[in-house]
C-alpha atoms as a PDB file:
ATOM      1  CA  UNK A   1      76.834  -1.888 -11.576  1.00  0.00           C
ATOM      2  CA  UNK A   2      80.722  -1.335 -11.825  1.00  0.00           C
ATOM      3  CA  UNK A   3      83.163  -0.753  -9.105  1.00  0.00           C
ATOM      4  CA  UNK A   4      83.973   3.183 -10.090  1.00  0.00           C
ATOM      5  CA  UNK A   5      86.504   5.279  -8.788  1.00  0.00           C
ATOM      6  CA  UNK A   6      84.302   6.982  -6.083  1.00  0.00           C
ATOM      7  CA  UNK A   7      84.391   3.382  -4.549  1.00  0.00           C
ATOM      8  CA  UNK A   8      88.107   2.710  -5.010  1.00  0.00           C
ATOM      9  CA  UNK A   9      88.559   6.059  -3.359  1.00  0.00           C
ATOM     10  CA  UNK A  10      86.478   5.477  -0.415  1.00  0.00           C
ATOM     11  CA  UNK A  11      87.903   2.020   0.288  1.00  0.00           C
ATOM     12  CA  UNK A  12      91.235   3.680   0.557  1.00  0.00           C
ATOM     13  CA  UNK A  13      89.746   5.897   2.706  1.00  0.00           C
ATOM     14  CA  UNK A  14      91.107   9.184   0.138  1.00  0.00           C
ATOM     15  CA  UNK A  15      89.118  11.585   1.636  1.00  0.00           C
ATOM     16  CA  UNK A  16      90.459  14.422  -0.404  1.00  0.00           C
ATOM     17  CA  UNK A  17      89.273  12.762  -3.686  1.00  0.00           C
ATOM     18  CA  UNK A  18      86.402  12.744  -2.860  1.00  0.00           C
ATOM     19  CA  UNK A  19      84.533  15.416  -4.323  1.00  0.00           C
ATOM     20  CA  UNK A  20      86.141  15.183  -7.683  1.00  0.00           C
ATOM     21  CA  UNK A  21      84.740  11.594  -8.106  1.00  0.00           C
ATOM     22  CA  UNK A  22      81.140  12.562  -6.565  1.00  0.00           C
ATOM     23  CA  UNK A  23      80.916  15.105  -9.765  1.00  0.00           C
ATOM     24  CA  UNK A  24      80.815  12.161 -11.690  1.00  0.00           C
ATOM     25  CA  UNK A  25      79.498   9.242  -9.828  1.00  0.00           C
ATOM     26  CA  UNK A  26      76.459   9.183  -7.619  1.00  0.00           C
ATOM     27  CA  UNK A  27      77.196   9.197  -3.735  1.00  0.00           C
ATOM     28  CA  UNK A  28      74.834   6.014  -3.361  1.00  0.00           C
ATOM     29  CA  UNK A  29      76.216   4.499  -6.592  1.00  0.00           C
ATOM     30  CA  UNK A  30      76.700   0.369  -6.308  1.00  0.00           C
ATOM     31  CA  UNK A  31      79.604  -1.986  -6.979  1.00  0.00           C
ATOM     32  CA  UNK A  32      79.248  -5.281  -8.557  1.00  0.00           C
ATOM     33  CA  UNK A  33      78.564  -6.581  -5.587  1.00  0.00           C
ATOM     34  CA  UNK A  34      75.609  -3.983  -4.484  1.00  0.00           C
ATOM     35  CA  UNK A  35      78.343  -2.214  -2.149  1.00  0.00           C
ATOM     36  CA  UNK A  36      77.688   1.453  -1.991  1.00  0.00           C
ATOM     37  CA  UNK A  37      81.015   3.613  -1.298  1.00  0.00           C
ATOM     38  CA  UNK A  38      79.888   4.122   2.072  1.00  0.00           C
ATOM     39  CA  UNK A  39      80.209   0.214   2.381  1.00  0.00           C
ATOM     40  CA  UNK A  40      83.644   0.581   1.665  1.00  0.00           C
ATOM     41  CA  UNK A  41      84.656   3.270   4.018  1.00  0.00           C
ATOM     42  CA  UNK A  42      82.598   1.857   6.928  1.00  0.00           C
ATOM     43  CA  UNK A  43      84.960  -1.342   6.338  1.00  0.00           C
ATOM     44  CA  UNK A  44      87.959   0.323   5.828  1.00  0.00           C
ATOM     45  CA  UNK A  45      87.199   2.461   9.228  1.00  0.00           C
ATOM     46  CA  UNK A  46      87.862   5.473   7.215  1.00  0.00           C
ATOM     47  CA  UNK A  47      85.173   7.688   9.407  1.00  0.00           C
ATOM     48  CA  UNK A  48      86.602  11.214   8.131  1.00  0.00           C
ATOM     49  CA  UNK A  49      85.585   9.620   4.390  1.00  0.00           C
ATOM     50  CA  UNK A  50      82.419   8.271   5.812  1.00  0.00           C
ATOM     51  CA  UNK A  51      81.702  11.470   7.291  1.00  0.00           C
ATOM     52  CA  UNK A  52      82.163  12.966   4.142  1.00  0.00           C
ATOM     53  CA  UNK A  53      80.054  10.722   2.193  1.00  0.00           C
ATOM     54  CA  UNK A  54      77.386  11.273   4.775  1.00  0.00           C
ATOM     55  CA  UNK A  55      76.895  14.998   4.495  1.00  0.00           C
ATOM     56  CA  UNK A  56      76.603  14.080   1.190  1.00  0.00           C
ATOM     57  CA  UNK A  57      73.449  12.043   1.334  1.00  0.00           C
ATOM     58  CA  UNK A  58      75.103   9.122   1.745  1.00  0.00           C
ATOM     59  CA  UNK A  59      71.756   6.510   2.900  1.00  0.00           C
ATOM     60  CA  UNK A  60      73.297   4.703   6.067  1.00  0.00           C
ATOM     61  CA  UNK A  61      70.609   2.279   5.562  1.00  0.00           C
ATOM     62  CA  UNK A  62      72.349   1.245   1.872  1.00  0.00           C
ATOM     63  CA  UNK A  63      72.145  -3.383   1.855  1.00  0.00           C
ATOM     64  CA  UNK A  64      74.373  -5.363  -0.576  1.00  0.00           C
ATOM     65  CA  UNK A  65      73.742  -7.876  -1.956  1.00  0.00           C
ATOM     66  CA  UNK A  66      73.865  -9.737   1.054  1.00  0.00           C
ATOM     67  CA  UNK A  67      71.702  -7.622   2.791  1.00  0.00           C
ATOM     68  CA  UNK A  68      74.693  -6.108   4.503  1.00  0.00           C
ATOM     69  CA  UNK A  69      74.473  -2.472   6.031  1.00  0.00           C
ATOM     70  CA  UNK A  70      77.830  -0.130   6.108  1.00  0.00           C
ATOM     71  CA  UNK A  71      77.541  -0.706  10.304  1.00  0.00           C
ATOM     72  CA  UNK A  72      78.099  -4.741   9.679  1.00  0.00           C
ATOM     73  CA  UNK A  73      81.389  -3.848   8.009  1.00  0.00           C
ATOM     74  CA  UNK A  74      82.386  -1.230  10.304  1.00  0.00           C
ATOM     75  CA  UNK A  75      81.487  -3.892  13.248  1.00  0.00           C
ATOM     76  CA  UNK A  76      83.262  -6.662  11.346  1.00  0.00           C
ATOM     77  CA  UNK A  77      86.404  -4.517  11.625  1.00  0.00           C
ATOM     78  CA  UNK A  78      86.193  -3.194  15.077  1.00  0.00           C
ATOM     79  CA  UNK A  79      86.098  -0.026  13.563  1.00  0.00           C
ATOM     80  CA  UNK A  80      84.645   1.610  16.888  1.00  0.00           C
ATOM     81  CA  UNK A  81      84.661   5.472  15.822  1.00  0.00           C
ATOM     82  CA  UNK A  82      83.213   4.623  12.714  1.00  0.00           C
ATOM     83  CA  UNK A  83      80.523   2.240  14.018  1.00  0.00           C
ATOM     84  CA  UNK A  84      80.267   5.485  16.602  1.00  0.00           C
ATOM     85  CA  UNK A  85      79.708   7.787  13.939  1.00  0.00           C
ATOM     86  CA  UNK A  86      77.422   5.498  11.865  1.00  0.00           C
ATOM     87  CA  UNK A  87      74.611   5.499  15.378  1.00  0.00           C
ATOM     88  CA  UNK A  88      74.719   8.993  15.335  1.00  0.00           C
ATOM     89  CA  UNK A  89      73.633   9.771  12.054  1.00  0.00           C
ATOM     90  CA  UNK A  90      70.972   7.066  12.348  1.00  0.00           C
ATOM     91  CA  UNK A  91      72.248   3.041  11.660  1.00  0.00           C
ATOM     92  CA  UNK A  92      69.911   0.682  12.421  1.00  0.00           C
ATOM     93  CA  UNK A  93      71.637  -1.590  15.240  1.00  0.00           C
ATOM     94  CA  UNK A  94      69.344  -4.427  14.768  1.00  0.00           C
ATOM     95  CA  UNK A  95      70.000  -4.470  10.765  1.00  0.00           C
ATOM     96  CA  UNK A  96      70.029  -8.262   9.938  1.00  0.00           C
ATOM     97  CA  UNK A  97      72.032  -9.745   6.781  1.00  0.00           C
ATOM     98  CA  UNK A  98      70.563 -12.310   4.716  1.00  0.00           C
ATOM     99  CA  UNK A  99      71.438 -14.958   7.452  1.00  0.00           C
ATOM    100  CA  UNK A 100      70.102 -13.431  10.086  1.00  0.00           C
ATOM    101  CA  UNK A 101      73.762 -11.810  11.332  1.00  0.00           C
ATOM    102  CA  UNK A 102      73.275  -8.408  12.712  1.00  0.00           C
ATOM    103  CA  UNK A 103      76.334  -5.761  13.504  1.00  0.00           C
ATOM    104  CA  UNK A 104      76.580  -7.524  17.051  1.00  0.00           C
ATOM    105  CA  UNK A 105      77.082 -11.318  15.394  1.00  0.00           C
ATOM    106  CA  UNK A 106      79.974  -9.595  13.348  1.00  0.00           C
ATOM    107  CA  UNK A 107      81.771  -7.607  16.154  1.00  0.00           C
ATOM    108  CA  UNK A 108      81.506 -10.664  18.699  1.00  0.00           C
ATOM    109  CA  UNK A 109      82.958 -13.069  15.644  1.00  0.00           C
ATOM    110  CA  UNK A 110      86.334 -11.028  15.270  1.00  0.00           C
ATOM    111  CA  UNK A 111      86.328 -10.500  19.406  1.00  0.00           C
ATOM    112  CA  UNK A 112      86.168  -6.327  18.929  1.00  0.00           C
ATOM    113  CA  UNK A 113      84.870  -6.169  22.638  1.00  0.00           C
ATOM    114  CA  UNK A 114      85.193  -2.477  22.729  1.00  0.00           C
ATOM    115  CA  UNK A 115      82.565  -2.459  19.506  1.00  0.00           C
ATOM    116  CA  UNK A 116      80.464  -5.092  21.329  1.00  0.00           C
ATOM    117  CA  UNK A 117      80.067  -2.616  23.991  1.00  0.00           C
ATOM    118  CA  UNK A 118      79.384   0.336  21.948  1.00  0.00           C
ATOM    119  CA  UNK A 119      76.450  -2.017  20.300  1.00  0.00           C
ATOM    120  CA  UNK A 120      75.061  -2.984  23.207  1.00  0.00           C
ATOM    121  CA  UNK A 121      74.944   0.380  24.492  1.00  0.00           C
ATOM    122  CA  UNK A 122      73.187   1.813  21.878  1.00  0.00           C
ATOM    123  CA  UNK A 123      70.417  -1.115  21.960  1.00  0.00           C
ATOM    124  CA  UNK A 124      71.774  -4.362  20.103  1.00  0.00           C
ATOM    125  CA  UNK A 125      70.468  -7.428  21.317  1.00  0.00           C
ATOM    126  CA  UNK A 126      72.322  -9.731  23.044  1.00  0.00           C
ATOM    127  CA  UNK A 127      69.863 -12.971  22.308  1.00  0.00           C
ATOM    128  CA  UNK A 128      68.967 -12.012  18.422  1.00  0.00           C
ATOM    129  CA  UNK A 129      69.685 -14.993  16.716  1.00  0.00           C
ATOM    130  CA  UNK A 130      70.246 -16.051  12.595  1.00  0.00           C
ATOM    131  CA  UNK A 131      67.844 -17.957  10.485  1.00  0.00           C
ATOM    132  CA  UNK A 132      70.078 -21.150  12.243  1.00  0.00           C
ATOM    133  CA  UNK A 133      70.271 -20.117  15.861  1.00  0.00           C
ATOM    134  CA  UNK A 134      73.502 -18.356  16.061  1.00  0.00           C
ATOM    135  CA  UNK A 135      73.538 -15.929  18.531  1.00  0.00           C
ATOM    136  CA  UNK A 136      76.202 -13.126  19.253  1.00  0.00           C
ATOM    137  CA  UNK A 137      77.690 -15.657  22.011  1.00  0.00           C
ATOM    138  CA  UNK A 138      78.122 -19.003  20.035  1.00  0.00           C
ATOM    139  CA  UNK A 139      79.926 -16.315  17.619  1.00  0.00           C
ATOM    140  CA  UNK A 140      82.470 -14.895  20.356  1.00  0.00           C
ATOM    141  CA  UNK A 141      82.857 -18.878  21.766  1.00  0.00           C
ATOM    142  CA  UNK A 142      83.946 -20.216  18.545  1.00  0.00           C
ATOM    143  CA  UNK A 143      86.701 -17.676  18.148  1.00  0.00           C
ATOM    144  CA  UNK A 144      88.159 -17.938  21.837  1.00  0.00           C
ATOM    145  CA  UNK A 145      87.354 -14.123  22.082  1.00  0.00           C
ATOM    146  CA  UNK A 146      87.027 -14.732  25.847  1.00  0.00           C
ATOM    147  CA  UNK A 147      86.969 -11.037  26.725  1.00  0.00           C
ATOM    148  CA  UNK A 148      83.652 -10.248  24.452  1.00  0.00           C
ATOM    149  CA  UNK A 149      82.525 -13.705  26.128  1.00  0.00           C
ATOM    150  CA  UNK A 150      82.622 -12.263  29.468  1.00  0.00           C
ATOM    151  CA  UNK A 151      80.819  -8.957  28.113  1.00  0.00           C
ATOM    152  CA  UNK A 152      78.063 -10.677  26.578  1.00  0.00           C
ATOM    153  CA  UNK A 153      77.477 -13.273  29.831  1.00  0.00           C
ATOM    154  CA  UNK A 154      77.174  -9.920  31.804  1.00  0.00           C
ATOM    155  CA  UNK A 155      74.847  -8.407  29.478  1.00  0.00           C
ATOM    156  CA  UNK A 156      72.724 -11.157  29.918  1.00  0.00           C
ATOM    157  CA  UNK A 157      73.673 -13.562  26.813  1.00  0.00           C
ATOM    158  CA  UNK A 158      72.190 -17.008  27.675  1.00  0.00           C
ATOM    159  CA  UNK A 159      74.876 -19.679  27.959  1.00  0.00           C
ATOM    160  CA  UNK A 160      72.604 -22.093  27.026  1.00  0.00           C
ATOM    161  CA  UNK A 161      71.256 -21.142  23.977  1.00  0.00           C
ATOM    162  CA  UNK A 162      70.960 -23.829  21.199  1.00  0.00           C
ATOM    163  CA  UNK A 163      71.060 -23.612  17.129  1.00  0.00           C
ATOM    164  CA  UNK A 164      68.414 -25.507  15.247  1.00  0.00           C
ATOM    165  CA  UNK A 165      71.771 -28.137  15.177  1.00  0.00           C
ATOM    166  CA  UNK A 166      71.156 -27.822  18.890  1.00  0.00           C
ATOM    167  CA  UNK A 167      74.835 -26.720  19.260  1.00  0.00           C
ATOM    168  CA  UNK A 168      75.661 -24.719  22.282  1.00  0.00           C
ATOM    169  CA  UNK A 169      78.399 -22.208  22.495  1.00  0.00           C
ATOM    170  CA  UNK A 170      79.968 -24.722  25.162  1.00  0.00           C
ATOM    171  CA  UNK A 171      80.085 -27.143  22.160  1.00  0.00           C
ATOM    172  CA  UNK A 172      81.695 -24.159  19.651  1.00  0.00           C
ATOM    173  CA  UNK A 173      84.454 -23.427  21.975  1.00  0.00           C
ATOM    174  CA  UNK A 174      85.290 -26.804  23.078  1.00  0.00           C
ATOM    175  CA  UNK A 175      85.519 -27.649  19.188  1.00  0.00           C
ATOM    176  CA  UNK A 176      88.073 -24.764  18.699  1.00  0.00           C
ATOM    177  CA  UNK A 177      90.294 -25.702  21.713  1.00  0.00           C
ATOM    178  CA  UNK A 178      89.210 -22.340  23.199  1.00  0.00           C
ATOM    179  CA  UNK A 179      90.163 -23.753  26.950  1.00  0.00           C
ATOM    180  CA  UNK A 180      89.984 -20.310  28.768  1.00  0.00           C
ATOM    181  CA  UNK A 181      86.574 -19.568  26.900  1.00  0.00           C
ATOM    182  CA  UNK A 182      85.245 -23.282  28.108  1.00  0.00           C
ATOM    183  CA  UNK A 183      86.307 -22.452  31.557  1.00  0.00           C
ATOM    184  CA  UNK A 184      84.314 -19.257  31.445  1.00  0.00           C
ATOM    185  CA  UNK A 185      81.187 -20.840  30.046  1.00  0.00           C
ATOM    186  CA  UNK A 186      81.283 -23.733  32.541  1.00  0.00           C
ATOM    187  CA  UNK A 187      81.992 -21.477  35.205  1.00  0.00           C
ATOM    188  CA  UNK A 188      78.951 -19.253  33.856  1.00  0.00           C
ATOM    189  CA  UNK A 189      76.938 -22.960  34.274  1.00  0.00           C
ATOM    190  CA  UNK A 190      77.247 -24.069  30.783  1.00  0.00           C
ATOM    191  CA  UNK A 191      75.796 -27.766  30.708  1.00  0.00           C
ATOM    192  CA  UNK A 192      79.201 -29.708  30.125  1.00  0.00           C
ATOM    193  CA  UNK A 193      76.328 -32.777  29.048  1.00  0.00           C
ATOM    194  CA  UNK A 194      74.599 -30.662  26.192  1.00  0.00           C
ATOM    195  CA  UNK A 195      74.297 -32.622  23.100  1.00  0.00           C
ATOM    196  CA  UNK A 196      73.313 -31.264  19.605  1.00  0.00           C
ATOM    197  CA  UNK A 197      71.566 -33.111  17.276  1.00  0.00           C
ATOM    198  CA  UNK A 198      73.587 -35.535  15.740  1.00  0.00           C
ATOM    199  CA  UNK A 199      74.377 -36.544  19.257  1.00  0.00           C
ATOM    200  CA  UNK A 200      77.481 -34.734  20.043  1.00  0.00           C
ATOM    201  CA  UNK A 201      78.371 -33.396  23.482  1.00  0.00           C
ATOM    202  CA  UNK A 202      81.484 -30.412  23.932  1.00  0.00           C
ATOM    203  CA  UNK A 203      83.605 -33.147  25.011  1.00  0.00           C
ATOM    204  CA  UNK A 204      83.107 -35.077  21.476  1.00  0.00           C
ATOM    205  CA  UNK A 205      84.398 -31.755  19.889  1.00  0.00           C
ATOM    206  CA  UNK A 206      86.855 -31.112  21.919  1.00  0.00           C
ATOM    207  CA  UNK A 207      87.996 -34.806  21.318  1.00  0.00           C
ATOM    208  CA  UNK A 208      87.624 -34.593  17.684  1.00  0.00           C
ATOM    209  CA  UNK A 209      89.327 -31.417  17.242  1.00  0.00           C
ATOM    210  CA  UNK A 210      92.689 -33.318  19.247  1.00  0.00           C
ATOM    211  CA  UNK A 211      92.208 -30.307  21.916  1.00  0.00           C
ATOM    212  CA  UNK A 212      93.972 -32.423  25.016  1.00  0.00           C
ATOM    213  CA  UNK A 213      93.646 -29.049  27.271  1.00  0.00           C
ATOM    214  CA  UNK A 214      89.942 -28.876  26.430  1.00  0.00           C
ATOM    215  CA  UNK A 215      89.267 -32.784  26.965  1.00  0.00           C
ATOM    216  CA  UNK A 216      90.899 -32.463  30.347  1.00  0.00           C
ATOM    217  CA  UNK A 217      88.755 -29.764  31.589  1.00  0.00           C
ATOM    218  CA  UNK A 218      85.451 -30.858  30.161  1.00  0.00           C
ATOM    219  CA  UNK A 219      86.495 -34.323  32.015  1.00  0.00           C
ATOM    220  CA  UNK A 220      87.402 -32.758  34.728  1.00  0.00           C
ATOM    221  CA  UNK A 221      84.127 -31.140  34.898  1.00  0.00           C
ATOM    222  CA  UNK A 222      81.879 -33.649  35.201  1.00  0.00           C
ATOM    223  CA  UNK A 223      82.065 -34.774  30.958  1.00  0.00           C
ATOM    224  CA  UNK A 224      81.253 -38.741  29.951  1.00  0.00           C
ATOM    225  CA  UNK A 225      83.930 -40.244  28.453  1.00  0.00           C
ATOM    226  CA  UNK A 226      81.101 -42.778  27.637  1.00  0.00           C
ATOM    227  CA  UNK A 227      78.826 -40.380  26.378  1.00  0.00           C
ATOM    228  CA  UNK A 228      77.628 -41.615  22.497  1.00  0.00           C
ATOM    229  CA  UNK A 229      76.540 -39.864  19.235  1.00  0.00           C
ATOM    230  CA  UNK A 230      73.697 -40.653  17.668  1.00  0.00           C
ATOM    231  CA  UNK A 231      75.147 -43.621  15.392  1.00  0.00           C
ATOM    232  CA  UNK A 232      77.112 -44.605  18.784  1.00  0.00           C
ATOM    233  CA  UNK A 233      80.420 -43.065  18.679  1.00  0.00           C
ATOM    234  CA  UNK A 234      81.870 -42.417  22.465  1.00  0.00           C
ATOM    235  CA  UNK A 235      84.565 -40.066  22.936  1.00  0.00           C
ATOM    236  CA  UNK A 236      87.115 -43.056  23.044  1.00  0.00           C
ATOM    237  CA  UNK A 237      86.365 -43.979  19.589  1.00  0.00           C
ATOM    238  CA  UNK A 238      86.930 -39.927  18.814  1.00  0.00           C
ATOM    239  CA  UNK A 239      89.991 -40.010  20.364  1.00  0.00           C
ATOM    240  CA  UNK A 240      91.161 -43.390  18.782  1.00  0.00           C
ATOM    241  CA  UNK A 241      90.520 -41.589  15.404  1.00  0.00           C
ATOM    242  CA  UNK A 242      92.441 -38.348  16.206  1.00  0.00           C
ATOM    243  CA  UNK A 243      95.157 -40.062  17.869  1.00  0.00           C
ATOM    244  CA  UNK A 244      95.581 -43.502  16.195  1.00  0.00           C
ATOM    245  CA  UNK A 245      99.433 -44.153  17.644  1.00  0.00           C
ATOM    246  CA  UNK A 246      98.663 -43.082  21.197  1.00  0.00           C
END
């Protein structure tokens, strides 16, 4: 297993190559890292190459080594035509990755709300979770990706969904300083009081992370300032730590 031309050529997206390459190199053949070339012109968005590779048996079902389909790298890249064309010709929207990620997890981590929608559309579901918990929501929260926040609330995401860690996606966006994405998930009755495992409320993270806005919001909300981890941090000793001079 070798990265071969046919692959180079299809991650480029050099449609006209193609057939040279495919007299030599199998349409399905794999990379060193089990990556067919359909892999790599699904994640390139090159959908005139992928269409080419398809009519020439191309199997849209192909995994990696990671268990990763050509739709999780066209959804990864907000490649909408190409995650478009992928459905047609017969993806599997629910494929799951070794973690448990499906195309949906990967489209709502980069914020490609216009792929989100396509997913959804054709079937993806909005509360599949990984092997951990994540769902597509704690994905969009942690990257601010407000936008695909609001699509997935309205498709019926629940904001109150926990990981085994019993981290909310409330807790993820407070702990990136998403302030506009807290404001939507409190407004969508996110539980400003949640606390994961280890103890930790949104307002720890938010603290932690140095995210004033955030801290003002979350307090503003209804958030205990005396609120303690398991080993008894409060969010003053948080903030003590992040800002030792102040």
């Amino acid at each position: 297993e070798r990265d071969t031309p046919l692959h180079w050529a299809a991650q480029l997206g050099l449609t006209e190559t193609l057939p040279f390459h495919l007299r030599e190199t199998g349409v399905d053949s794999r990379s060193s890292f089990g990556k067919t070339p359909l892999h790599e012109a699904s994640g390139g968005g090159h959908t005139s190459t992928v269409q080419l590779l398809l009519d020439r048996g191309a199997s849209v079902a192909a995994a990696d080594r990671w268990r990763g389909t050509p739709l999780h790298g066209a959804s990864n890249g907000g490649h909408t035509s190409t995650v478009q064309l992928l459905l047609d010709r017969g993806a599997s929207v629910a494929a799951a990755d070794w973690d448990g990620n499906t195309p949906l997890h990967f489209a709502s981590w980069a914020g490609h709300t216009s792929t989100v929608q396509l997913l959804l559309d054709r079937g993806a579901s909005v509360a599949a979770a990984t092997r951990d918990g994540w769902t597509s929501l704690h994905r969009a929260s942690g990257g601010g990706h407000t936008s695909t926040v609001q699509l997935l609330l309205d498709r019926g995401a629940s904001v109150a969904a926990a990981t085994q860690f019993g981290k909310t996606p409330l807790h993820e966006a407070s702990g990136g300083g998403h302030t506009s994405t807290v404001q939507l998930l409190l407004d969508r009755g996110a539980s400003v009081a949640a606390a994961a495992m280890e103890g930790n409320t949104p307002l720890h993270r938010a603290s932690e992370g140095g995210h004033t806005s955030t801290v003002q919001l979350l307090l503003d909300r209804g958030a205990s300032v005396a609120a303690a981890t398991r080993v008894g941090d409060s969010t003053a000793l948080f903030c003590q730590a992040t800002f030792p001079a102040e």
